[in-house]
Protein backbone atom coordinates (compact mmCIF):
# COMPACT_ATOMS: atom_id res chain seq x y z
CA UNK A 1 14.93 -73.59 0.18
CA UNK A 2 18.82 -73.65 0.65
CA UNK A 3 19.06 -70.02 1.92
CA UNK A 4 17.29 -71.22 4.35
CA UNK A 5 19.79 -73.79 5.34
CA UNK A 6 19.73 -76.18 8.69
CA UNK A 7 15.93 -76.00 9.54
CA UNK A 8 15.37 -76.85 13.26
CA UNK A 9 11.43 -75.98 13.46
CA UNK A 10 8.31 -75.36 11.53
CA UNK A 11 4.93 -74.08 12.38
CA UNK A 12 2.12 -72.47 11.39
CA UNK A 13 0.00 -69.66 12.35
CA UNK A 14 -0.80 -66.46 10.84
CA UNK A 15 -1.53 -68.18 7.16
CA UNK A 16 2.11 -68.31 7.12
CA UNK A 17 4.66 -71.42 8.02
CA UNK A 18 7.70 -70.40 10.21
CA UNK A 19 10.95 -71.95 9.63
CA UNK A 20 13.34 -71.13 12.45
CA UNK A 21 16.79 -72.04 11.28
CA UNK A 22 20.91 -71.10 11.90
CA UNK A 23 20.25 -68.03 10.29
CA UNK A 24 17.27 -66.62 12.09
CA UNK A 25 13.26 -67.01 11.21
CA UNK A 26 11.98 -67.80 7.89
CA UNK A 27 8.63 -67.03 7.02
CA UNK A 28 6.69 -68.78 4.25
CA UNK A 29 3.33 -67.58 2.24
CA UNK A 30 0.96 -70.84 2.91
CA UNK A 31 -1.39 -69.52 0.55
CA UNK A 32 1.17 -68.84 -2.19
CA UNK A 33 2.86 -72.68 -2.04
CA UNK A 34 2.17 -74.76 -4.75
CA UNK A 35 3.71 -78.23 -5.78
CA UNK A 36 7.51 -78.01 -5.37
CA UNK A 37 10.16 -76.14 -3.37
CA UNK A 38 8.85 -72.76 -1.63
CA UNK A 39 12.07 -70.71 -2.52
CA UNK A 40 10.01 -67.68 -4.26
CA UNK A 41 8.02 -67.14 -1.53
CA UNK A 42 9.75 -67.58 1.83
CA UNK A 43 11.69 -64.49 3.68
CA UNK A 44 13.55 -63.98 6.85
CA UNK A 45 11.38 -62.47 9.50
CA UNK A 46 12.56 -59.22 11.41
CA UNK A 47 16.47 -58.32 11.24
CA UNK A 48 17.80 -60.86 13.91
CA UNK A 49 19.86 -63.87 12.38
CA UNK A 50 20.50 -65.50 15.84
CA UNK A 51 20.50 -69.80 15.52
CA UNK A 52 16.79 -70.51 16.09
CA UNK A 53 17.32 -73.85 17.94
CA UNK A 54 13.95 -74.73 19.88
CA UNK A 55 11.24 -73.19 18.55
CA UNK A 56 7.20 -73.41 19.14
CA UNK A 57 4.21 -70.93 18.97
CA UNK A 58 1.77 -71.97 21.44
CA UNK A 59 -2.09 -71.27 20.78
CA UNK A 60 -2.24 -67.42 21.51
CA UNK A 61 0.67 -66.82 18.98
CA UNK A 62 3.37 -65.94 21.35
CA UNK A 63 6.42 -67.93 19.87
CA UNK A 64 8.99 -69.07 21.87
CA UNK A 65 12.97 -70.08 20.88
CA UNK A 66 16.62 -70.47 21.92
CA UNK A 67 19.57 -70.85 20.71
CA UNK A 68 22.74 -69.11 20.16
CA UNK A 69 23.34 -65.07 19.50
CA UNK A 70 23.00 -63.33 16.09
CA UNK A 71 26.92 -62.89 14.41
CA UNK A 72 26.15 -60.00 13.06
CA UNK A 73 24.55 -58.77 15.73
CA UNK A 74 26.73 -59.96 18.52
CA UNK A 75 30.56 -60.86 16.98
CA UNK A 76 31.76 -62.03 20.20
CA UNK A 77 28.70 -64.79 20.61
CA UNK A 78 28.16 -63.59 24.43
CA UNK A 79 26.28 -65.10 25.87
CA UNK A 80 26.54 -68.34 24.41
CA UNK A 81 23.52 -69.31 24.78
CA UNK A 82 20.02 -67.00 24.65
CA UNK A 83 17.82 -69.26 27.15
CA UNK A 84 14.42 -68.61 26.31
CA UNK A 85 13.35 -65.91 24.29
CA UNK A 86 9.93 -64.83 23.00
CA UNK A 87 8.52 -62.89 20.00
CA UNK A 88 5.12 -61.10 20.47
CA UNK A 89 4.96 -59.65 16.99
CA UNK A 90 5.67 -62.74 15.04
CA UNK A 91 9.08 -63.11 14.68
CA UNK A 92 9.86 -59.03 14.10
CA UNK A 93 11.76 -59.30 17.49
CA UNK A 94 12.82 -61.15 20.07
CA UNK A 95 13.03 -60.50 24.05
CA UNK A 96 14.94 -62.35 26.82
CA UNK A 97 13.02 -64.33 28.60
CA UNK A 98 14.68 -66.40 31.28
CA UNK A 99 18.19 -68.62 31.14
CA UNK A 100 20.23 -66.41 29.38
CA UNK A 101 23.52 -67.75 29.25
CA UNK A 102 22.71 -71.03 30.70
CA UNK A 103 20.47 -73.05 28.79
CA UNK A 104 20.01 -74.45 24.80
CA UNK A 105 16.88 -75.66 24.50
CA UNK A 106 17.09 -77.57 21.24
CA UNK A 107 13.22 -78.46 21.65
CA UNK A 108 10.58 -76.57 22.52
CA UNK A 109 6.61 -77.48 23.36
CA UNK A 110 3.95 -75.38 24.53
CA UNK A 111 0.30 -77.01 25.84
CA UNK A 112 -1.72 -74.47 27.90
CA UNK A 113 -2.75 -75.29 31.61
CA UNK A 114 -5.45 -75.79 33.09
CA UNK A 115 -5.67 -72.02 34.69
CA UNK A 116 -5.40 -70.80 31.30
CA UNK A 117 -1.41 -69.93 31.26
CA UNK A 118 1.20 -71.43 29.24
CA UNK A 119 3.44 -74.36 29.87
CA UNK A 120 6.20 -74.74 27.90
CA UNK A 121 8.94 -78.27 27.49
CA UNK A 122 12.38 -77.15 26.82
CA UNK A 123 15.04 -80.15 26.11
CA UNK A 124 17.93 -78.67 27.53
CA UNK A 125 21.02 -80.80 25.18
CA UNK A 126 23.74 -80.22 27.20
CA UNK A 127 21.95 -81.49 30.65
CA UNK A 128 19.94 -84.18 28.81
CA UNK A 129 17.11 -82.85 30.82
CA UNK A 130 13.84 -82.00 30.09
CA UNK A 131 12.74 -78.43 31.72
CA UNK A 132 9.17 -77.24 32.22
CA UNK A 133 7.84 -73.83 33.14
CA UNK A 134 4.29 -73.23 33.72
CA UNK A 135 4.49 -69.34 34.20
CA UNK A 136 5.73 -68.33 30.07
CA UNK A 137 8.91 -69.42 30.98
CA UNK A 138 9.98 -67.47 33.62
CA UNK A 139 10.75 -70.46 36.28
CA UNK A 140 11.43 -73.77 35.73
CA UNK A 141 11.52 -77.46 37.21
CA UNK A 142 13.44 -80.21 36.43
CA UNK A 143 12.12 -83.25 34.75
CA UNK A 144 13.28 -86.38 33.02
CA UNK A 145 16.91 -87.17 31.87
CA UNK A 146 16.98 -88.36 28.57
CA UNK A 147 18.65 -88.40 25.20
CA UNK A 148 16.00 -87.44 22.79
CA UNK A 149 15.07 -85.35 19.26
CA UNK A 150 11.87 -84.30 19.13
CA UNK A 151 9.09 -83.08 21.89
CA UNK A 152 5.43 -83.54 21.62
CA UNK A 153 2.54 -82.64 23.82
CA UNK A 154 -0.98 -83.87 23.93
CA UNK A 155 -3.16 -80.14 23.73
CA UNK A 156 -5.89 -81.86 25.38
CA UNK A 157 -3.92 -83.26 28.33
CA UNK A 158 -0.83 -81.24 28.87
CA UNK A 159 0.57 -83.23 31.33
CA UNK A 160 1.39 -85.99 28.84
CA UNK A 161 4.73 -85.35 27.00
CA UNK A 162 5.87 -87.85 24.02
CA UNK A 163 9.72 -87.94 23.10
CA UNK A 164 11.09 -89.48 20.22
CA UNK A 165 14.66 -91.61 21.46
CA UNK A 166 16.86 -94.15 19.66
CA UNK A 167 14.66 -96.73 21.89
CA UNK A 168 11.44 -95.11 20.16
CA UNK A 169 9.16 -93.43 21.23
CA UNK A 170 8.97 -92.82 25.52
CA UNK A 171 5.50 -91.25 26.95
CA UNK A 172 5.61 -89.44 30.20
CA UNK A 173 2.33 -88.45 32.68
């Protein structure tokens, strides 16, 4: 897989695995892997190369990223940093969301609520902060300060977040 480079997230849905990576969203034909590397079978989704740095799809298939801008897309970078963006046609495209210019998530979790909508976890890198939204993504609250790598959620109880830190492994309810 090395034209797929720096992978920063992987999920499935759709019978395929996503791969979001520095040079946009990979896609990967699940049934078509066999033992060994998936080179043969994995292609970048849509046209957008932007640096997919968070990424998640949460249970109705809407998938959610950040990151930075596509090069070719965008020379001058601006703005830095996409917020939250959202693809409702897996992976083809991608639409601003919220934060746009202010935030790198660099993890992203989504567990739905109780009232059937979507909550998401951002890690926001640069503020050492964890966000949440329970609207999509449109508002947020702060929530812990932390140095971490990886987000998880418990689907059944989405109101208990896992993070992985050089101390190991911290649980917040």
């Amino acid at each position: 897989m090395n034209e797929l480079g720096h992978v920063h997230g992987l999920d499935a849905t759709h019978g395929r695995i996503f791969a979001a990576t520095h040079q946009g969203v990979w896609a990967i034909d699940a049934a078509k892997l066999g033992d060994g590397f998936a080179t043969e079978t994995t292609a970048r989704v849509g046209v957008s190369s932007q640096d997919s740095m968070g990424f998640t799809v949460a249970r109705s298939g809407v998938m959610f990223a950040s990151g930075h801008p596509d090069p070719g897309n965008n020379p001058q970078q601006l703005p830095a940093n996409l917020g939250l963006i959202q693809s409702l046609d897996a992976a083809q495209s991608w639409k601003s969301v919220s934060l746009a210019g202010h935030t790198d998530f660099h993890d992203l979790v989504t567990a739905p609520t109780s009232d059937a909508r979507v909550r998401i976890y951002g890690y926001d890198a640069a503020q050492q902060r964890v966000r949440i939204s329970d609207d999509g993504g449109h508002t947020w609250h702060d929530g812990a300060t932390l140095s971490l790598r990886k987000l998880a959620v418990n689907p059944n109880a989405p109101d208990t977040l896992l993070a992985t830190t050089q101390a190991g492994v911290a649980l917040s309810s």
